[in-house]
N, C-alpha and C. Protein backbone atom coordinates (compact mmCIF):
# COMPACT_ATOMS: atom_id res chain seq x y z
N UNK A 1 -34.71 -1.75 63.18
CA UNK A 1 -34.45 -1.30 61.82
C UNK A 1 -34.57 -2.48 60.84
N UNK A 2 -33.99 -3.40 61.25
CA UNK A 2 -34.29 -4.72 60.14
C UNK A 2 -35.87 -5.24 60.12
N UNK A 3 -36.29 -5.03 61.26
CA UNK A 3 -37.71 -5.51 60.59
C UNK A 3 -38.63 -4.25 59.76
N UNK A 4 -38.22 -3.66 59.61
CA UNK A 4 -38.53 -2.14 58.77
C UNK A 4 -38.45 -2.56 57.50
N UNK A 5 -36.62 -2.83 57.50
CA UNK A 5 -36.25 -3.07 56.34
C UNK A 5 -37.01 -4.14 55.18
N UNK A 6 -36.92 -5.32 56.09
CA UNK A 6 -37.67 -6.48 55.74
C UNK A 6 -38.68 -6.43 55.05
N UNK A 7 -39.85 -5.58 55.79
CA UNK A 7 -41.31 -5.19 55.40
C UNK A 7 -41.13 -4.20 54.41
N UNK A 8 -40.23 -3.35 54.28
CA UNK A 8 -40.23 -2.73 53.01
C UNK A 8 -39.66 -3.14 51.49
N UNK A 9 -39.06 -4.04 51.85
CA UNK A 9 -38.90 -5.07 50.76
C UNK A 9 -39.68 -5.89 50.38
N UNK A 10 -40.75 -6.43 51.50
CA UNK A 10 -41.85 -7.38 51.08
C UNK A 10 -43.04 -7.18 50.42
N UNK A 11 -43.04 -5.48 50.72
CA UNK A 11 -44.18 -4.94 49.71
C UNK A 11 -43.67 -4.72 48.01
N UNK A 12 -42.88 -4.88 47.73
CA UNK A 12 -41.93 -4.61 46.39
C UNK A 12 -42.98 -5.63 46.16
N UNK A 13 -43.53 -5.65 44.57
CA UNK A 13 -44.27 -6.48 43.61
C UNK A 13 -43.77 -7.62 43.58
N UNK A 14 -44.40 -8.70 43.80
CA UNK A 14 -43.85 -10.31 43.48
C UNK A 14 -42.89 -10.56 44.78
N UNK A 15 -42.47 -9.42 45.29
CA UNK A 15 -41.60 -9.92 46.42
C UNK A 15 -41.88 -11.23 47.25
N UNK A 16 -41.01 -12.07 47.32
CA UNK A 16 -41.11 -13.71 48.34
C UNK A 16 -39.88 -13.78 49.02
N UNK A 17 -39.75 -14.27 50.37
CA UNK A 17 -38.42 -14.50 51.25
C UNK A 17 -38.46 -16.00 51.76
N UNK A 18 -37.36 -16.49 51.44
CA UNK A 18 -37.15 -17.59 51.18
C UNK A 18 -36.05 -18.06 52.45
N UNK A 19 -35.23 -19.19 52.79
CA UNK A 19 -34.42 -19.33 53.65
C UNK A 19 -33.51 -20.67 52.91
N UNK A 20 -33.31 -20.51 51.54
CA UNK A 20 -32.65 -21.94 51.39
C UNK A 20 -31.47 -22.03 51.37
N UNK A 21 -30.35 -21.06 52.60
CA UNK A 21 -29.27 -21.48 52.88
C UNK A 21 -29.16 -21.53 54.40
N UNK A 22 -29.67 -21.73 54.80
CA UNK A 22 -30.57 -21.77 56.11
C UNK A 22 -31.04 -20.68 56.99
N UNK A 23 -31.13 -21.04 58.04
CA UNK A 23 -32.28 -19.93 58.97
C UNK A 23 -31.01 -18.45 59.15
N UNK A 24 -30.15 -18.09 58.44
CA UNK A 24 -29.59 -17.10 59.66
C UNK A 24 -29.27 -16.08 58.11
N UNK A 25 -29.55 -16.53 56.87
CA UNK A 25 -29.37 -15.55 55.57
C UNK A 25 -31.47 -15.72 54.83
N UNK A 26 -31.53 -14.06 55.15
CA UNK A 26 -32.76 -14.76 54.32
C UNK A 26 -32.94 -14.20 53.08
N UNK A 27 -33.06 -14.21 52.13
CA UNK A 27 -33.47 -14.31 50.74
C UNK A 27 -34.17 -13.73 50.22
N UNK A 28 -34.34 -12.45 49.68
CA UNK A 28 -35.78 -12.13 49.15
C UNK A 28 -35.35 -11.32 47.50
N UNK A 29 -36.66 -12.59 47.17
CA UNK A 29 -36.27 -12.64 45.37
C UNK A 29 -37.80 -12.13 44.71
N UNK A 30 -37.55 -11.80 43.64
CA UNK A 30 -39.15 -11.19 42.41
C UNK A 30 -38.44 -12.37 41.32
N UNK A 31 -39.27 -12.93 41.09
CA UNK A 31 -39.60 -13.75 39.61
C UNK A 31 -38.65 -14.67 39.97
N UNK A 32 -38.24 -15.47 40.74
CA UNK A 32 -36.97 -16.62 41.57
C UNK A 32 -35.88 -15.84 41.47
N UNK A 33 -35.93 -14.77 41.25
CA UNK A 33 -33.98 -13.89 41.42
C UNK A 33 -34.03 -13.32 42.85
N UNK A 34 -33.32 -12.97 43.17
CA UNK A 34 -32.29 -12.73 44.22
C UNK A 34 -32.25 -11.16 44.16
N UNK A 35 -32.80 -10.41 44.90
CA UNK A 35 -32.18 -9.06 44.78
C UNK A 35 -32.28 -8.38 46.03
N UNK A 36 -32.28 -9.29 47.25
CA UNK A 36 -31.92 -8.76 48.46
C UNK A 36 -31.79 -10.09 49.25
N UNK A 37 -30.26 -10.10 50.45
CA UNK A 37 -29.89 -11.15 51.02
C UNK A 37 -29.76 -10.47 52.55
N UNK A 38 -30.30 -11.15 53.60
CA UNK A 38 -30.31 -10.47 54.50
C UNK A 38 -29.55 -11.34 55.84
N UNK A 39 -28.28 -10.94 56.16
CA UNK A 39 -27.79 -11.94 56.98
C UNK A 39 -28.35 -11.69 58.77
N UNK A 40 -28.86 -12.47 58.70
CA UNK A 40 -30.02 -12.23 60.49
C UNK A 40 -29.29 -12.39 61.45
N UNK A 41 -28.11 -11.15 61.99
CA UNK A 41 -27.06 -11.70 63.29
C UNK A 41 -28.12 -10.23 64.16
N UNK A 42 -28.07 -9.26 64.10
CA UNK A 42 -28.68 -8.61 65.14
C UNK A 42 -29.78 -7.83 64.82
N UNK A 43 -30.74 -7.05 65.03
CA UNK A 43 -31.55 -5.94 65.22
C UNK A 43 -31.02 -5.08 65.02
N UNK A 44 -30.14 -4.38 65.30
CA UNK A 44 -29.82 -3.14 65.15
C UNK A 44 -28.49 -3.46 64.15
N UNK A 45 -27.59 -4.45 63.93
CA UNK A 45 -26.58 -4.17 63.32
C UNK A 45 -26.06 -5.37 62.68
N UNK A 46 -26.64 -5.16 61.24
CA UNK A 46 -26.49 -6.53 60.24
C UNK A 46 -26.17 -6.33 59.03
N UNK A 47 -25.81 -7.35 58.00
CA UNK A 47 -25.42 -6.83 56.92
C UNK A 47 -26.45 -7.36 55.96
N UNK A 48 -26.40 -6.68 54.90
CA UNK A 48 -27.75 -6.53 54.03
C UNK A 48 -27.07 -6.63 52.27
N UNK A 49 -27.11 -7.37 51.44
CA UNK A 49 -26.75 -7.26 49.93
C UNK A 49 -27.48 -6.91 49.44
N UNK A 50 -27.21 -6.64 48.09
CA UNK A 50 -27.57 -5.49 47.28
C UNK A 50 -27.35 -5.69 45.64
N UNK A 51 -28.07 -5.93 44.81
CA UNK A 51 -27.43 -5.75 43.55
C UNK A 51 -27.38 -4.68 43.03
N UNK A 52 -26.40 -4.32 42.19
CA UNK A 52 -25.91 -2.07 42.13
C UNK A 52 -25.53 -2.56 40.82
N UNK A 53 -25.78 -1.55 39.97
CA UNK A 53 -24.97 -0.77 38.71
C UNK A 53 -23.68 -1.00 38.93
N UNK A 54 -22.46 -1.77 38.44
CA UNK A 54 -21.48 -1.43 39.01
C UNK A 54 -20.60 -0.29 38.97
N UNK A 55 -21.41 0.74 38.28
CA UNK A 55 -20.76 2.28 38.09
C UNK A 55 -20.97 2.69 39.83
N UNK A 56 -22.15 2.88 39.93
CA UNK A 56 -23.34 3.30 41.15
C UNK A 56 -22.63 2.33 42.47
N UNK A 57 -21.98 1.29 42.57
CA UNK A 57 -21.91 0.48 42.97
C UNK A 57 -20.21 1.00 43.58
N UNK A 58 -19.47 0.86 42.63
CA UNK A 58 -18.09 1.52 42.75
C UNK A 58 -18.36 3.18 43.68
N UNK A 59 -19.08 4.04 43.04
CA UNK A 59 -19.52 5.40 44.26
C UNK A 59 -19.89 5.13 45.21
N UNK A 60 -20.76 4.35 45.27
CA UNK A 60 -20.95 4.11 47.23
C UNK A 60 -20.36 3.68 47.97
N UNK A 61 -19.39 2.72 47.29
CA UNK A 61 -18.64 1.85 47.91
C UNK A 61 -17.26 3.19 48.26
N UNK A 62 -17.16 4.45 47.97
CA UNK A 62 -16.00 5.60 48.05
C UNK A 62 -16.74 6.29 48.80
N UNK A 63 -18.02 6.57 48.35
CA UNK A 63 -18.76 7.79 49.45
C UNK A 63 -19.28 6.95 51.16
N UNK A 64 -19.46 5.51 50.85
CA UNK A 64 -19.65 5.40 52.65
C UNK A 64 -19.10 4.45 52.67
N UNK A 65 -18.52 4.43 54.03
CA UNK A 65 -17.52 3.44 54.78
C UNK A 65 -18.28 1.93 55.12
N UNK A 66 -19.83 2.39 55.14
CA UNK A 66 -20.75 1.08 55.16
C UNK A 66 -21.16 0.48 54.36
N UNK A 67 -20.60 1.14 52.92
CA UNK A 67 -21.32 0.13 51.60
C UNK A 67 -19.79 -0.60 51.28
N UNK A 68 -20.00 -2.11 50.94
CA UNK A 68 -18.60 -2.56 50.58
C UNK A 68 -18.79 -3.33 49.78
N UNK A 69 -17.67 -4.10 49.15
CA UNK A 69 -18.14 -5.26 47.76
C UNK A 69 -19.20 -6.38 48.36
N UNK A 70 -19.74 -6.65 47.63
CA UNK A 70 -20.75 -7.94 47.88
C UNK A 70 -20.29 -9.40 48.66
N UNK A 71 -20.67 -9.31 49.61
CA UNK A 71 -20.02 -10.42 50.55
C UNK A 71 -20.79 -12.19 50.05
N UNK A 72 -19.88 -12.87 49.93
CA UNK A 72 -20.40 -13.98 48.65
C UNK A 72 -20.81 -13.69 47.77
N UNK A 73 -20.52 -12.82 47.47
CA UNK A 73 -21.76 -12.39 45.89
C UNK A 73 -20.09 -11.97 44.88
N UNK A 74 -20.34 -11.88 43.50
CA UNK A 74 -19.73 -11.25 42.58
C UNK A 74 -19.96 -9.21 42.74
N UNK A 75 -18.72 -9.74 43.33
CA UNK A 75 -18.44 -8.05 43.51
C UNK A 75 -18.52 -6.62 42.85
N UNK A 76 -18.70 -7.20 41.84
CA UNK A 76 -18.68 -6.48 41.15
C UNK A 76 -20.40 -5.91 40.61
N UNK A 77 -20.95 -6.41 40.98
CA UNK A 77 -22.26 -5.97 40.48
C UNK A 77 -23.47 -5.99 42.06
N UNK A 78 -22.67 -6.73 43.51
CA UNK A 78 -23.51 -6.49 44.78
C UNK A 78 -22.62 -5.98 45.40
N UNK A 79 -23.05 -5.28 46.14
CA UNK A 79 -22.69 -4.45 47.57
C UNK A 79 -23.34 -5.33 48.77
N UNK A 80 -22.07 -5.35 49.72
CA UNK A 80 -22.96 -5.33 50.76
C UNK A 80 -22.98 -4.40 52.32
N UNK A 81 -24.16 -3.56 52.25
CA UNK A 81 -24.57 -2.37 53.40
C UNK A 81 -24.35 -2.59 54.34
N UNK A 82 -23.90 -2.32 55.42
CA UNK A 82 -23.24 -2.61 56.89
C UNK A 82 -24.34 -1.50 57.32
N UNK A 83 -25.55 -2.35 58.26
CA UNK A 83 -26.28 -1.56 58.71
C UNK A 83 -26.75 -1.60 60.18
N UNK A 84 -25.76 -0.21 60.52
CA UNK A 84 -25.17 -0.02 62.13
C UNK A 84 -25.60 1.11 61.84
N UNK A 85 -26.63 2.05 61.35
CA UNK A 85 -26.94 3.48 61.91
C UNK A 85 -25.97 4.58 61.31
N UNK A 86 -25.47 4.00 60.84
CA UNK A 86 -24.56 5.28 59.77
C UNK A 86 -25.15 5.47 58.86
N UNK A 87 -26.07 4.52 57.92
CA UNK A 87 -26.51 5.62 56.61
C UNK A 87 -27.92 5.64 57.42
N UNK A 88 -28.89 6.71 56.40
CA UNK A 88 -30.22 6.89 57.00
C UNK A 88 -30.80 5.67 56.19
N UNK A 89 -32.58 5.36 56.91
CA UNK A 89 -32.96 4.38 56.18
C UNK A 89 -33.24 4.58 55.00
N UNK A 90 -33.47 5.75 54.55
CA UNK A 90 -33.96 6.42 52.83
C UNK A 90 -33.01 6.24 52.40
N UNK A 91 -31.59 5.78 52.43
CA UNK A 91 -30.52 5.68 51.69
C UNK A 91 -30.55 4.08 51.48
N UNK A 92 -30.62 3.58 52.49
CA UNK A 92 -31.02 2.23 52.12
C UNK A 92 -32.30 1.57 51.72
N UNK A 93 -33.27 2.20 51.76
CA UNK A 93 -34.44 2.49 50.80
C UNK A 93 -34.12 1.90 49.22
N UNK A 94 -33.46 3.45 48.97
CA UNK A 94 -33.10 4.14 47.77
C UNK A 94 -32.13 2.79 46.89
N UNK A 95 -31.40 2.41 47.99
CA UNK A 95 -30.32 1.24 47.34
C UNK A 95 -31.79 -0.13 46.88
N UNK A 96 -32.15 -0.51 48.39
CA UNK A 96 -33.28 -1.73 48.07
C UNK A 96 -34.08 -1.15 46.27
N UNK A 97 -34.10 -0.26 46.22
CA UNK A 97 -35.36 0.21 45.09
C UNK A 97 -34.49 0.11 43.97
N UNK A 98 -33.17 0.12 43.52
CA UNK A 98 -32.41 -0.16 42.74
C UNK A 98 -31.78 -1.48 41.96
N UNK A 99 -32.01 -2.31 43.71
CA UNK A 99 -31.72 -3.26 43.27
C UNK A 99 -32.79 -4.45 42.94
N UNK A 100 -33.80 -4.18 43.21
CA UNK A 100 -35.14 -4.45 43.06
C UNK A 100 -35.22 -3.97 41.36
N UNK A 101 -35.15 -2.76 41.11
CA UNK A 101 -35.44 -2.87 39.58
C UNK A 101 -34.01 -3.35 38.79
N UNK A 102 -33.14 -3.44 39.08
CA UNK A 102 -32.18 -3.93 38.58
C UNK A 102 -32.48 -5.47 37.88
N UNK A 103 -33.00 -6.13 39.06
CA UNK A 103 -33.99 -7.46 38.65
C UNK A 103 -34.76 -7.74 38.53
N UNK A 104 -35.53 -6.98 38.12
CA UNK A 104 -37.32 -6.89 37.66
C UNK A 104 -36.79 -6.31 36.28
N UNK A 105 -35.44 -5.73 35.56
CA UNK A 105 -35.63 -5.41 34.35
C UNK A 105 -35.11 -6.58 33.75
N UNK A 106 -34.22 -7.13 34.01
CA UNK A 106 -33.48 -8.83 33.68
C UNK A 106 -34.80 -10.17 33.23
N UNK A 107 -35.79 -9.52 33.69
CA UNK A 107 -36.85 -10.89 34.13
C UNK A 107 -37.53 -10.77 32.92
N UNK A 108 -37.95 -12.13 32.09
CA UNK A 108 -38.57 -12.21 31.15
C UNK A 108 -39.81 -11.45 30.63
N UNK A 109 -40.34 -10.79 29.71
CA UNK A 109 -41.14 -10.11 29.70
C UNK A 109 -42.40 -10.31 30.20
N UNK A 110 -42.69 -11.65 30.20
CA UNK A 110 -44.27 -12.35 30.37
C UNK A 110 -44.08 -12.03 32.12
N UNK A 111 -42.75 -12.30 32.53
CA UNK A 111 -43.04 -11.99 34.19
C UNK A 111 -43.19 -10.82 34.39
N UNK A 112 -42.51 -9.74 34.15
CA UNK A 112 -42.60 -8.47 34.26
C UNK A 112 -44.28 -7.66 34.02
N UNK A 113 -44.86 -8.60 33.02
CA UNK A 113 -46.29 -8.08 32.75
C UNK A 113 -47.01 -8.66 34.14
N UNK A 114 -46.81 -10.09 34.36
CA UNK A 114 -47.31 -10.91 35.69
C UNK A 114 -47.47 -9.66 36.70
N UNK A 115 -45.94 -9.16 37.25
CA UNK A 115 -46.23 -7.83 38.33
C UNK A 115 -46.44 -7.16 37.62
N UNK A 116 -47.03 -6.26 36.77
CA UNK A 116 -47.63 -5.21 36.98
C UNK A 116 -49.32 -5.67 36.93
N UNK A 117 -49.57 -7.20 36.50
CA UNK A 117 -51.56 -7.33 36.89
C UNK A 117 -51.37 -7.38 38.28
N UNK A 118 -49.77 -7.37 39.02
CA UNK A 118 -50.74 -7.73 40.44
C UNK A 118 -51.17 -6.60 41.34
N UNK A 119 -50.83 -5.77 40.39
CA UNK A 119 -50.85 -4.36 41.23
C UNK A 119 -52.29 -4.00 41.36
């Protein structure tokens, strides 16, 4: 499931994965931001951040037992997904695609035009 995950994040526009807190969190940012952190302990059962709405952010964190505040992160605006097979992957899809535009709308305009020539 994580290498799923991975690859579906890497096709996101501008997407790059990075390792600069070392080999076991990896990083994957659009325009040098940060909008997915991926901590590499197993294959089947790892934890994954998230930047959320913190409206959107506060509901998931009530509707599943696997979304929780942002682990190192400011809690208030990341989640982080506990991903052991309890949510489906379209739910964590759905989160990656959120938090992906969450930081592609933050990003200066000239970058934002950058991804869409690369399409």
């Amino acid at each position: 499931m994580k290498t799923s995950i991975i690859a579906y994040c890497l096709k996101k526009q501008g997407a790059m994965k990075e390792y600069p807190f070392g080999p076991e969190i990896l990083v994957l940012k659009v325009g040098g931001k940060i909008f997915a952190l991926i901590f590499e302990e197993a294959e089947d059962e790892f934890r994954l951040n998230l930047k959320c709405d913190p409206v959107i952010a506060e509901n998931l964190r009530e509707q599943h037992e696997a979304v929780r505040p942002g682990y190192h992160m400011n809690k208030k605006h990341w989640n982080t997904v506990m991903v052991d097979g309890s949510l489906p992957l379209t739910d964590i899809f759905d989160m990656i695609n959120h938090s992906y535009d969450l930081v592609v709308g933050k990003l200066p305009k000239s970058v934002r035009e950058s991804l869409l020539e690369m399409k």
